[in-house]
Protein backbone atom coordinates (compact mmCIF):
# COMPACT_ATOMS: atom_id res chain seq x y z
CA UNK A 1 128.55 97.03 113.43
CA UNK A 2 128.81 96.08 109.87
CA UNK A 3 125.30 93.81 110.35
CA UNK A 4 123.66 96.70 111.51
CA UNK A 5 124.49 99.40 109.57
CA UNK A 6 123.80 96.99 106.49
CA UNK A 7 120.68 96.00 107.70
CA UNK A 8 119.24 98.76 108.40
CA UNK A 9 119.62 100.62 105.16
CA UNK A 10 118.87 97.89 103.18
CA UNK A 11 115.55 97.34 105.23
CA UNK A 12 114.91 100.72 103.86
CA UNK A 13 115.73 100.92 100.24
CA UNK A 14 113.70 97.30 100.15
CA UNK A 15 110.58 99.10 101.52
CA UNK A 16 110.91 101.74 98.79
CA UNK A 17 110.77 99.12 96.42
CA UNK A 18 108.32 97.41 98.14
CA UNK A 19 105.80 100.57 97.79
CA UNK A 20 107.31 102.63 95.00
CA UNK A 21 105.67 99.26 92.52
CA UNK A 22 102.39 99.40 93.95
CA UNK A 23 101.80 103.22 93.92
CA UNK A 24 103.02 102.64 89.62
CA UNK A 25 99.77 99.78 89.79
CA UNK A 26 97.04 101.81 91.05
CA UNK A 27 94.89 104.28 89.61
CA UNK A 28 93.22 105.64 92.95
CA UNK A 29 94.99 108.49 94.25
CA UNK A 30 94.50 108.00 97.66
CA UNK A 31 96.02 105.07 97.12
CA UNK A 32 99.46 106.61 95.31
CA UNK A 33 99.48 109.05 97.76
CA UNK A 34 99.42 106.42 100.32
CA UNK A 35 102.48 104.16 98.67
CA UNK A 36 104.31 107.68 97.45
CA UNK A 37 103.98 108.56 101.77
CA UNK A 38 105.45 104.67 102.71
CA UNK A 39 108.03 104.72 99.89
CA UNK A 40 109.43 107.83 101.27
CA UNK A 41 109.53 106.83 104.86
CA UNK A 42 111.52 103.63 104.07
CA UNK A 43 114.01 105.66 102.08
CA UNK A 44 113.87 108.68 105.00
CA UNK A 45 114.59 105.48 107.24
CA UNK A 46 118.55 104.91 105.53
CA UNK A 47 119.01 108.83 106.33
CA UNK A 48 120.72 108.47 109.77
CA UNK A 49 122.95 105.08 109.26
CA UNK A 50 124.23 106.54 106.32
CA UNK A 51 125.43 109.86 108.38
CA UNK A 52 126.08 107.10 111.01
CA UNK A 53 128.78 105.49 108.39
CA UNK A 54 130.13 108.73 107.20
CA UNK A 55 131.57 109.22 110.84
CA UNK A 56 132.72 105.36 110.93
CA UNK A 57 134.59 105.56 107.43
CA UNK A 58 135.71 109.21 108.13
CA UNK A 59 136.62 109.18 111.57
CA UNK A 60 139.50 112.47 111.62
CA UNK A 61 138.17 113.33 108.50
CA UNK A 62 134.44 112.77 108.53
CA UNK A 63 133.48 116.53 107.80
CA UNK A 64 135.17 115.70 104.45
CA UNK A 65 133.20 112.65 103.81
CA UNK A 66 130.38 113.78 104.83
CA UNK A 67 130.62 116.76 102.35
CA UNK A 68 131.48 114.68 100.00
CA UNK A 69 128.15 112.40 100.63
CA UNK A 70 125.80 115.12 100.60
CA UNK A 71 127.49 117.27 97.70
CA UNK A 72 126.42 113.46 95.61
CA UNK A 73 122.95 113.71 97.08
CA UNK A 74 122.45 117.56 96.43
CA UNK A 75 123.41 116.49 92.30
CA UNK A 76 120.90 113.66 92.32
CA UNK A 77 118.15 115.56 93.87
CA UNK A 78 118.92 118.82 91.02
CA UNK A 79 119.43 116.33 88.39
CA UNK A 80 116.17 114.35 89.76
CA UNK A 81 113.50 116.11 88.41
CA UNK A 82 114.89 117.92 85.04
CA UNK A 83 115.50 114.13 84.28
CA UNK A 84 112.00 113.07 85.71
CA UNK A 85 110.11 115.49 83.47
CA UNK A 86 112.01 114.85 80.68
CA UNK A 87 111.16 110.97 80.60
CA UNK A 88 107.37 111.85 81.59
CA UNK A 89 107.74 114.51 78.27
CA UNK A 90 109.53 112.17 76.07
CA UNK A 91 107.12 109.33 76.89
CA UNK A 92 103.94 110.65 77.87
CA UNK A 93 104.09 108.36 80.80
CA UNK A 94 104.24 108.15 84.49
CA UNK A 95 105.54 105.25 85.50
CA UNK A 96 108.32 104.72 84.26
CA UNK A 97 110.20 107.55 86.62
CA UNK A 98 108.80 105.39 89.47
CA UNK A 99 110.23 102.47 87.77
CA UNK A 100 113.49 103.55 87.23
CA UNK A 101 113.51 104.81 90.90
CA UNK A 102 112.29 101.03 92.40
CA UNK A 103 115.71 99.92 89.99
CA UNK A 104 117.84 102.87 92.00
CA UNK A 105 116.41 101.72 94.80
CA UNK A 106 117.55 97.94 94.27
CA UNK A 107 120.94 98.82 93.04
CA UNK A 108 121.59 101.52 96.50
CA UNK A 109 120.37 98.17 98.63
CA UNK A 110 123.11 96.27 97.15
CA UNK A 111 126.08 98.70 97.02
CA UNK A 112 125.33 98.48 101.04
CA UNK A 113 126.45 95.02 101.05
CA UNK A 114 130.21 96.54 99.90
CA UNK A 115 130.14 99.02 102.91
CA UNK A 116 132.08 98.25 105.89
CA UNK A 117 131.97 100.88 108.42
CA UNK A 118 134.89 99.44 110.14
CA UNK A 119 137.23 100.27 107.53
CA UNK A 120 138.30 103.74 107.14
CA UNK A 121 138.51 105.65 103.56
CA UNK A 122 141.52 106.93 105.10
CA UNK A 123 144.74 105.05 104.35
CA UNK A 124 147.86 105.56 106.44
């Protein structure tokens, strides 16, 4: 259970990195449009083992945990793009948001490897 649910995200977060760098490289926008589309799908592809490991670490109490994971989400996708704009206004560039998202993406691909779904948050 642990391989799998690992594995899978990871696989994931790695192909956001793997086509968030390219779409920062190219100046065709069919092209960015293209990487931007395949970035996304790799990161849409960790949505369902991470609901998957909210009911594994939650068990009894998974509609807490699960709350709990999307209330986190919800404050990174407000936060997202006041920040975004800020960096392209500060900077006067567009990559670097894409860069800083290929880091995120590294960093959520190794916090994975310190979930184990067969432990529960729970303590008795």
């Amino acid at each position: 259970l642990r391989f799998a649910r690992r594995s899978v995200a990871m696989v994931g977060f790695i192909a956001g990195v793997v086509f968030i760098i390219p779409r920062v490289l190219v100046d065709n926008p069919y092209l960015a449009v293209m990487f931007l589309t395949l970035a996304a799908a790799g990161l849409e592809f960790t949505t369902g083992v991470s609901w998957a490991v909210v009911i594994d670490v939650g068990r009894e109490y998974a509609g807490t945990v699960s709350a709990m994971m999307n209330m986190c989400g919800n404050l990174g996708g407000t936060l997202s793009p006041l920040l975004f704009g800020i960096l392209v206004q500060t900077t006067g560039r567009w990559d670097i948001p894409f860069l800083i998202a290929s880091v995120l993406c590294v960093i959520a691909g190794l916090c994975w490897l310190r979930i184990d779904p067969e432990r529960s948050v729970v303590t008795a």
